[in-house]
N, C-alpha and C. Protein backbone atom coordinates (compact mmCIF):
# COMPACT_ATOMS: atom_id res chain seq x y z
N UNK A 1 -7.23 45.66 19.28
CA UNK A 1 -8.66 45.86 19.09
C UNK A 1 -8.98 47.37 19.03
N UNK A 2 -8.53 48.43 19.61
CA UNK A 2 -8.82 49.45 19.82
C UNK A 2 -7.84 50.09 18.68
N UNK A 3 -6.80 49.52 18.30
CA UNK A 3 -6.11 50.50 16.84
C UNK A 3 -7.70 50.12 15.86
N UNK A 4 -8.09 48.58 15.83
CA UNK A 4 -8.53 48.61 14.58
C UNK A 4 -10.17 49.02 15.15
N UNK A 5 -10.59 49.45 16.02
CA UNK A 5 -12.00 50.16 16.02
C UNK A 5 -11.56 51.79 15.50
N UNK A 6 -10.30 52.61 16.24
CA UNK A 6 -10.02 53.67 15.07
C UNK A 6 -9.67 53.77 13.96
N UNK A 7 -9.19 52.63 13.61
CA UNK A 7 -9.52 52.74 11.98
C UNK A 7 -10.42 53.06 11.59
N UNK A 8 -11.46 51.61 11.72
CA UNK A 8 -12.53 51.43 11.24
C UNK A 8 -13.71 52.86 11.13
N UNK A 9 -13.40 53.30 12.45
CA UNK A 9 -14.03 54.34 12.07
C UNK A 9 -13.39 56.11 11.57
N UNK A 10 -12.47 55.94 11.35
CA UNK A 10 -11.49 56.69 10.19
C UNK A 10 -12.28 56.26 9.26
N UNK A 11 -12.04 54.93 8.69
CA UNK A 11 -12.43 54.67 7.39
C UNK A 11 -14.02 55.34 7.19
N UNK A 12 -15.09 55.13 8.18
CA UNK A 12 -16.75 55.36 8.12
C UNK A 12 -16.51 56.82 7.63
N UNK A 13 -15.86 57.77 8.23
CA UNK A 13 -15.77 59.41 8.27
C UNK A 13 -15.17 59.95 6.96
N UNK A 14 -14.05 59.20 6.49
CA UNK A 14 -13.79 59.68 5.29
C UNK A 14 -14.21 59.70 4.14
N UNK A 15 -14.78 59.21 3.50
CA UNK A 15 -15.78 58.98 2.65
C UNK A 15 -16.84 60.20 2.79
N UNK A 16 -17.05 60.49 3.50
CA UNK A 16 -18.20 61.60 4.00
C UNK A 16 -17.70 62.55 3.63
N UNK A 17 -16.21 63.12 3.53
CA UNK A 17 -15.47 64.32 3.08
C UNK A 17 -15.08 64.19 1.87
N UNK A 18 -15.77 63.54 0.86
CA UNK A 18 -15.47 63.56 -0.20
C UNK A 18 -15.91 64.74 -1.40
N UNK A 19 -15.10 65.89 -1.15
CA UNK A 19 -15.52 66.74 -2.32
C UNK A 19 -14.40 67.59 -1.71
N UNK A 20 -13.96 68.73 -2.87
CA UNK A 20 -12.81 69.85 -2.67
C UNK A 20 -11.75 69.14 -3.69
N UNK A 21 -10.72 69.96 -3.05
CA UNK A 21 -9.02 69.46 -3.97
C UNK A 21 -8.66 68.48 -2.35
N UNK A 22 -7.93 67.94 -2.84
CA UNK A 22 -7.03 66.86 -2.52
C UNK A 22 -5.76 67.69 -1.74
N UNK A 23 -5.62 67.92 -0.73
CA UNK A 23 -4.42 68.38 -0.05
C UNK A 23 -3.82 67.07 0.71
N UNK A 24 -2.37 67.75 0.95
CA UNK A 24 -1.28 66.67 2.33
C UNK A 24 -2.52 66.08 3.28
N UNK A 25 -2.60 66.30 3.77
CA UNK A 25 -3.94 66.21 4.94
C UNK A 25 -5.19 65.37 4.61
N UNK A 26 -5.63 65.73 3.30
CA UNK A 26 -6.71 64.84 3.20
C UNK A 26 -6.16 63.50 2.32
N UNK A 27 -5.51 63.79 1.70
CA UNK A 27 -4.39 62.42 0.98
C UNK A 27 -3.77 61.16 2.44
N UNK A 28 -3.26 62.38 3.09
CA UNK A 28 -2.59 61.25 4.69
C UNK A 28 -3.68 60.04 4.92
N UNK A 29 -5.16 61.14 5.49
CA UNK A 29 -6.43 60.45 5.94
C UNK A 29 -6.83 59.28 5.28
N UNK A 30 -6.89 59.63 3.53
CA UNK A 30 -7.24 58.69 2.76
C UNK A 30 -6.39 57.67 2.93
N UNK A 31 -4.93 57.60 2.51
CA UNK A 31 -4.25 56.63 3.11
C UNK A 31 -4.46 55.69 3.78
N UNK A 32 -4.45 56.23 5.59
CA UNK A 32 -4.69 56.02 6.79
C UNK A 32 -6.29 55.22 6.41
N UNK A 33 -7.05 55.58 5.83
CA UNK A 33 -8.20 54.81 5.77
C UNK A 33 -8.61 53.64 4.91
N UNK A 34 -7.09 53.68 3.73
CA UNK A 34 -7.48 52.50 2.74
C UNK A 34 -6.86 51.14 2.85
N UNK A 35 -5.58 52.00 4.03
CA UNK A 35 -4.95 50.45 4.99
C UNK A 35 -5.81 49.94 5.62
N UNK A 36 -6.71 50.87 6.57
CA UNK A 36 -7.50 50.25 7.45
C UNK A 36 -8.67 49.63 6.98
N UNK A 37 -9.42 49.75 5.68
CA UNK A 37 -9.47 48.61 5.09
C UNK A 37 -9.16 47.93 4.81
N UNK A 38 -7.73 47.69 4.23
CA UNK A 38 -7.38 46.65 3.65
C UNK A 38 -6.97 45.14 4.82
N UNK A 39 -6.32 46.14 5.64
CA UNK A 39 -6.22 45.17 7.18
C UNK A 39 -7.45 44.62 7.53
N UNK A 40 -8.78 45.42 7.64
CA UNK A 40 -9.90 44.89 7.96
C UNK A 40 -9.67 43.76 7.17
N UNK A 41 -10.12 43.81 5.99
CA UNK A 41 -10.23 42.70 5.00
C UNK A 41 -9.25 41.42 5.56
N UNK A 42 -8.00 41.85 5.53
CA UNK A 42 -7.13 40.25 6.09
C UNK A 42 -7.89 39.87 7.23
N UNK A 43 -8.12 40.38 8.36
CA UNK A 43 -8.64 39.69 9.16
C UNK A 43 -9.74 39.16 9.26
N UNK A 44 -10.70 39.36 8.06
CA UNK A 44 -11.71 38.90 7.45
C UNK A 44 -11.32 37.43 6.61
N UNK A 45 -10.04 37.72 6.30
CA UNK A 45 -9.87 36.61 5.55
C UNK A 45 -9.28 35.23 6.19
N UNK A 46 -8.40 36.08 7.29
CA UNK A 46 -8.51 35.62 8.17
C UNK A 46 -9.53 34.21 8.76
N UNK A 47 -10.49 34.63 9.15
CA UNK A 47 -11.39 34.81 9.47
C UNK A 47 -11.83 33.17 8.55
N UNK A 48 -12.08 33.67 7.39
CA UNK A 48 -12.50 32.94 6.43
C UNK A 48 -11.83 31.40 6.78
N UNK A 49 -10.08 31.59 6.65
CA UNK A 49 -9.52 30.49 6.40
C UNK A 49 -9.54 29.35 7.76
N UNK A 50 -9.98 29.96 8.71
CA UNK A 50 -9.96 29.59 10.19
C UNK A 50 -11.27 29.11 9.84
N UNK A 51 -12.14 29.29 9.40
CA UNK A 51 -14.08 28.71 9.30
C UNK A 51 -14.42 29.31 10.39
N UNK A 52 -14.30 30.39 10.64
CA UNK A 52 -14.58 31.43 12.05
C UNK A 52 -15.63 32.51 11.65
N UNK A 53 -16.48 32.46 10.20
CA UNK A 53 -17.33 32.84 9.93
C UNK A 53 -18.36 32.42 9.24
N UNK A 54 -19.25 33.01 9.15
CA UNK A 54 -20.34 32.57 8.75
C UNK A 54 -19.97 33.18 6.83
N UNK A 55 -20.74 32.56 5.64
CA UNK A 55 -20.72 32.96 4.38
C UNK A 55 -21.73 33.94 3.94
N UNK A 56 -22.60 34.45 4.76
CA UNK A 56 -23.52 35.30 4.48
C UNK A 56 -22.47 36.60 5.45
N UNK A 57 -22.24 36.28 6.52
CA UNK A 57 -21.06 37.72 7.10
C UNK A 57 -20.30 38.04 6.37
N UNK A 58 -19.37 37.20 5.32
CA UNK A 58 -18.50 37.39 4.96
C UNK A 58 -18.38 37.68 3.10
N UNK A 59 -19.58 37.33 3.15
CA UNK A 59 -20.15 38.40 1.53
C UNK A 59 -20.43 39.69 1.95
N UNK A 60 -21.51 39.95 3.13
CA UNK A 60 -21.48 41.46 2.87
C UNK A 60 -20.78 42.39 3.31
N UNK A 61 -20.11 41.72 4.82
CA UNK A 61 -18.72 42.55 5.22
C UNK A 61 -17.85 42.74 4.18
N UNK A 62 -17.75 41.64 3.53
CA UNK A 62 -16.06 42.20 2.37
C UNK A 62 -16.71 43.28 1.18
N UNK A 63 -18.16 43.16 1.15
CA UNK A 63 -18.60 43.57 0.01
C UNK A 63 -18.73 45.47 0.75
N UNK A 64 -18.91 45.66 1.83
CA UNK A 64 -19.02 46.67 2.34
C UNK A 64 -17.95 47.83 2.24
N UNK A 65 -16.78 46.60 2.88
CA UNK A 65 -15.19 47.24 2.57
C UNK A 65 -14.65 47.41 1.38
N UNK A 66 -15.16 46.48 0.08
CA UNK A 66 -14.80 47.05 -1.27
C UNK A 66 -15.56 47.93 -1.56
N UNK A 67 -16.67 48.33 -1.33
CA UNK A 67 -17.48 49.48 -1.79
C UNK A 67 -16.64 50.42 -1.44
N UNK A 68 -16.26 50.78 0.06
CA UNK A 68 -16.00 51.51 0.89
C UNK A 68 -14.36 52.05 -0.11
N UNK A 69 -13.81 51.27 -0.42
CA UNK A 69 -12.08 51.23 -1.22
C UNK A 69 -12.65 52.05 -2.57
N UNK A 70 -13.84 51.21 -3.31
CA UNK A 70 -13.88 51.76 -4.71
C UNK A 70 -14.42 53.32 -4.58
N UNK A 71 -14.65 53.56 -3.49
CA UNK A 71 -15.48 54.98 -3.59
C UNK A 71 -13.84 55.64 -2.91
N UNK A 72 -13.04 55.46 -2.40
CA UNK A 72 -12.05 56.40 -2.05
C UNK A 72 -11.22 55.85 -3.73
N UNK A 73 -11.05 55.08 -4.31
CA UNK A 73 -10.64 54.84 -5.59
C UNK A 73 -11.12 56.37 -6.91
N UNK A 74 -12.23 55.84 -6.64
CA UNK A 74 -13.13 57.15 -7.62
C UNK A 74 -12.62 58.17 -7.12
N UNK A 75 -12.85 58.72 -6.05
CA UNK A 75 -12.54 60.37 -5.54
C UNK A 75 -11.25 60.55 -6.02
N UNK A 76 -10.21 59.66 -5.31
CA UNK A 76 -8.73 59.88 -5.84
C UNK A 76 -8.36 60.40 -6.66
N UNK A 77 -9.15 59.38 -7.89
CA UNK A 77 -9.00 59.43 -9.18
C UNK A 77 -8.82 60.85 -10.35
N UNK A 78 -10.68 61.40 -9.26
CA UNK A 78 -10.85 62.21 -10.23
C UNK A 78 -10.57 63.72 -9.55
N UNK A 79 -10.42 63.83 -8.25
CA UNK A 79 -10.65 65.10 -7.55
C UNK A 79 -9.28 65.77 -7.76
N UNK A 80 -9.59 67.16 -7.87
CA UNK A 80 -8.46 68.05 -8.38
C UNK A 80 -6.86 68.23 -7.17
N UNK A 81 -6.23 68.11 -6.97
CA UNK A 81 -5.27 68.29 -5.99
C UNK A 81 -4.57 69.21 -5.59
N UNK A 82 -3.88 69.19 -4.51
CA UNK A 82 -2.46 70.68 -4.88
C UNK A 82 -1.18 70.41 -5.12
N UNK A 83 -0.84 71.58 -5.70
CA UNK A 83 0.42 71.25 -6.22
C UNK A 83 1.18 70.21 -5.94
N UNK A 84 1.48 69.79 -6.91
CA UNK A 84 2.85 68.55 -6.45
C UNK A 84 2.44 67.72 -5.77
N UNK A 85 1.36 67.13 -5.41
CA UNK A 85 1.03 65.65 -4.91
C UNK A 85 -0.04 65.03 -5.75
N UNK A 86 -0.18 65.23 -6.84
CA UNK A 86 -1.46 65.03 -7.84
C UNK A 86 -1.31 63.40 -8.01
N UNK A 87 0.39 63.25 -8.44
CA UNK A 87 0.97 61.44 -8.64
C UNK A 87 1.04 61.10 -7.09
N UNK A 88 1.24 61.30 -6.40
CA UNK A 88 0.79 60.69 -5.46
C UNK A 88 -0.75 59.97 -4.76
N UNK A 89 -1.80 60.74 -5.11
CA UNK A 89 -3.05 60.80 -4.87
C UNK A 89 -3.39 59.86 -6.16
N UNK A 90 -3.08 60.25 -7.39
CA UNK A 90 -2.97 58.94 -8.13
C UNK A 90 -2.90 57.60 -7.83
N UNK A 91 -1.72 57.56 -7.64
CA UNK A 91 -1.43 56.63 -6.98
C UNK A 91 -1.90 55.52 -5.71
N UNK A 92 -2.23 56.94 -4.31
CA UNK A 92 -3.32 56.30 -3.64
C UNK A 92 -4.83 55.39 -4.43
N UNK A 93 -5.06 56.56 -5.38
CA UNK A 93 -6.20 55.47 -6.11
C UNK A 93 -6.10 54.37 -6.87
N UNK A 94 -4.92 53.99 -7.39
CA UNK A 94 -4.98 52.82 -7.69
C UNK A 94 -4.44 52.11 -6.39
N UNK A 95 -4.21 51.97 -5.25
CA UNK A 95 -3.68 51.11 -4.55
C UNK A 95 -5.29 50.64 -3.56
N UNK A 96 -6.29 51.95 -3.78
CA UNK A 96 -8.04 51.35 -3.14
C UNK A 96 -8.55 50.81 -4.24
N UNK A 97 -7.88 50.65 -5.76
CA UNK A 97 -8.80 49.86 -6.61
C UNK A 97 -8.50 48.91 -6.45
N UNK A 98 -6.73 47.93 -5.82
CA UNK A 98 -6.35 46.94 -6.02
C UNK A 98 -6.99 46.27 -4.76
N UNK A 99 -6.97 47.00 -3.85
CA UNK A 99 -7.53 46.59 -2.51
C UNK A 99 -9.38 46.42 -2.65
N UNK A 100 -10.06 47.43 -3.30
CA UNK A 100 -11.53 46.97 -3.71
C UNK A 100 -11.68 45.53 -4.55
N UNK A 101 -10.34 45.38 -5.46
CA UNK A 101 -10.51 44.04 -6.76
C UNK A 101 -10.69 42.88 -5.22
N UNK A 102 -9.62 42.85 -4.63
CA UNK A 102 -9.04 42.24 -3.31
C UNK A 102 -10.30 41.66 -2.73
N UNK A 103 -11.20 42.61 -2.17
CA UNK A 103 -12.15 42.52 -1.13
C UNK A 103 -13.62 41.82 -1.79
N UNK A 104 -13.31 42.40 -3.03
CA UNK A 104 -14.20 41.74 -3.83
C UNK A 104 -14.49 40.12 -4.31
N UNK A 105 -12.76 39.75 -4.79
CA UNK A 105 -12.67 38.02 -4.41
C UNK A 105 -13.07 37.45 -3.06
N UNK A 106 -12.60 38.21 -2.07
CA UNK A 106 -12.67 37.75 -0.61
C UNK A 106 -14.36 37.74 -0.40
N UNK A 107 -15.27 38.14 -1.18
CA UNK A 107 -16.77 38.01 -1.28
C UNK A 107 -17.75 36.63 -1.25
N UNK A 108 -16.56 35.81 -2.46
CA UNK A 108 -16.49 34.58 -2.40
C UNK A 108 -17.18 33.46 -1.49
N UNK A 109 -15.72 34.50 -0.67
CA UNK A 109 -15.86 33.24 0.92
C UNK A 109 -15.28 31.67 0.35
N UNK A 110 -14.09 32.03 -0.28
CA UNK A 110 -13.57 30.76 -1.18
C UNK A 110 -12.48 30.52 0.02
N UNK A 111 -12.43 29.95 1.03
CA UNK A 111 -11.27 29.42 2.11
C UNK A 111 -10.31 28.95 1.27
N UNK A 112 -10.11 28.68 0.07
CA UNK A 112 -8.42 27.99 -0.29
C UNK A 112 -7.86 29.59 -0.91
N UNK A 113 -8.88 30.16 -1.20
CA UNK A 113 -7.72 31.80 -1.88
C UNK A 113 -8.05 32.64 -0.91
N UNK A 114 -8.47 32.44 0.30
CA UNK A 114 -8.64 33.44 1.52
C UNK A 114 -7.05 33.63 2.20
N UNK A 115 -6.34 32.76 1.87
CA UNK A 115 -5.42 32.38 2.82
C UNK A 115 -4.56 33.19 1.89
N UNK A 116 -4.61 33.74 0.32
CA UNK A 116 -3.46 34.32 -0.48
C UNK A 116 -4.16 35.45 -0.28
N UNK A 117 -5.45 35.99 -0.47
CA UNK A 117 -5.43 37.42 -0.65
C UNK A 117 -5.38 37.88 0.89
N UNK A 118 -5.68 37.26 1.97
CA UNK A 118 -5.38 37.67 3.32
C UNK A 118 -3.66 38.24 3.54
N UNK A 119 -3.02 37.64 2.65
CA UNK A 119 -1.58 38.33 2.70
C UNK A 119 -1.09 39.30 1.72
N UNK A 120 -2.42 39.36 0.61
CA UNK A 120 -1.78 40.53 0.07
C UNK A 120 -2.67 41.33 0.35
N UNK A 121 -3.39 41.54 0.75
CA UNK A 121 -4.40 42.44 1.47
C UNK A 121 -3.43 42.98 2.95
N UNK A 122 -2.64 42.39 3.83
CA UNK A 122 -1.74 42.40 4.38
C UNK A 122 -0.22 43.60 3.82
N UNK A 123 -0.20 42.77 2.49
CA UNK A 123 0.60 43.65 2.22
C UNK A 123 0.37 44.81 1.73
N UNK A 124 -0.91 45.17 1.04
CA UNK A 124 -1.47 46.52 0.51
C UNK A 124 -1.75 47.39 1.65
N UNK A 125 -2.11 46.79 2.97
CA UNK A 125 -2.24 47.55 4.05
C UNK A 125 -1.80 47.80 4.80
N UNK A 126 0.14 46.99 4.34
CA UNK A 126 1.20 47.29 5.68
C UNK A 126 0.76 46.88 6.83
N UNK A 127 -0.34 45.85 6.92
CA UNK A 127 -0.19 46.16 8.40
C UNK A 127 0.32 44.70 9.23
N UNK A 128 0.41 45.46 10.38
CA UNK A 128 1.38 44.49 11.52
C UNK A 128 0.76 43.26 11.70
């Protein structure tokens, strides 16, 4: 409970630093913050497949956390970097667009595909 309240609020803070070049450091953070969405999301989906939520929670929570992915998606995308990690940061951005597409089905609140994107949401977010 307490890894995923620092996430969660990793994830709130970063977004807020969105402008400059793209360094080691702010690439790590982003990272660190698009797992911790994406984990949010499984346990949302979680969530879902158990009937442990309500369908009005679980439209705007998932819809919150894909916003939250597509806006570290955009920055990624377009913000200038330093040397030699440019494909990497790339990269990070397409892995918050696949995780925004993700969070976005999970909007649904469809319990028979909660139970597949809860594991690849799992797997986009590595987490335990």
């Amino acid at each position: 409970m307490r890894r995923t309240t620092l996430l969660l609020t990793i994830a709130l803070l970063i977004p807020a630093c969105n402008g400059g070049t793209v360094d080691q450091h702010a690439l790590d953070n982003a990272s660190s913050a698009i797992d911790s969405l994406a984990c949010e999301g499984a346990l949302l989906a979680h969530l879902v497949t158990d009937a442990a939520t309500t369908e009005p929670f679980t439209r705007v929570h998932a819809g919150e956390l894909a916003s939250r992915a597509s806006n570290f998606e955009d920055a990624l995308s377009q913000r200038p970097t330093t040397p030699g990690i440019e494909s990497a940061v790339r990269k990070e951005a397409r892995k918050a667009g696949r995780v925004s597409d993700l969070l976005h089905q999970l909007e649904a609140n469809d319990a028979d595909s909660a139970a597949d994107l809860k594991g690849r949401l799992e797997q986009e977010g590595g987490c335990a």
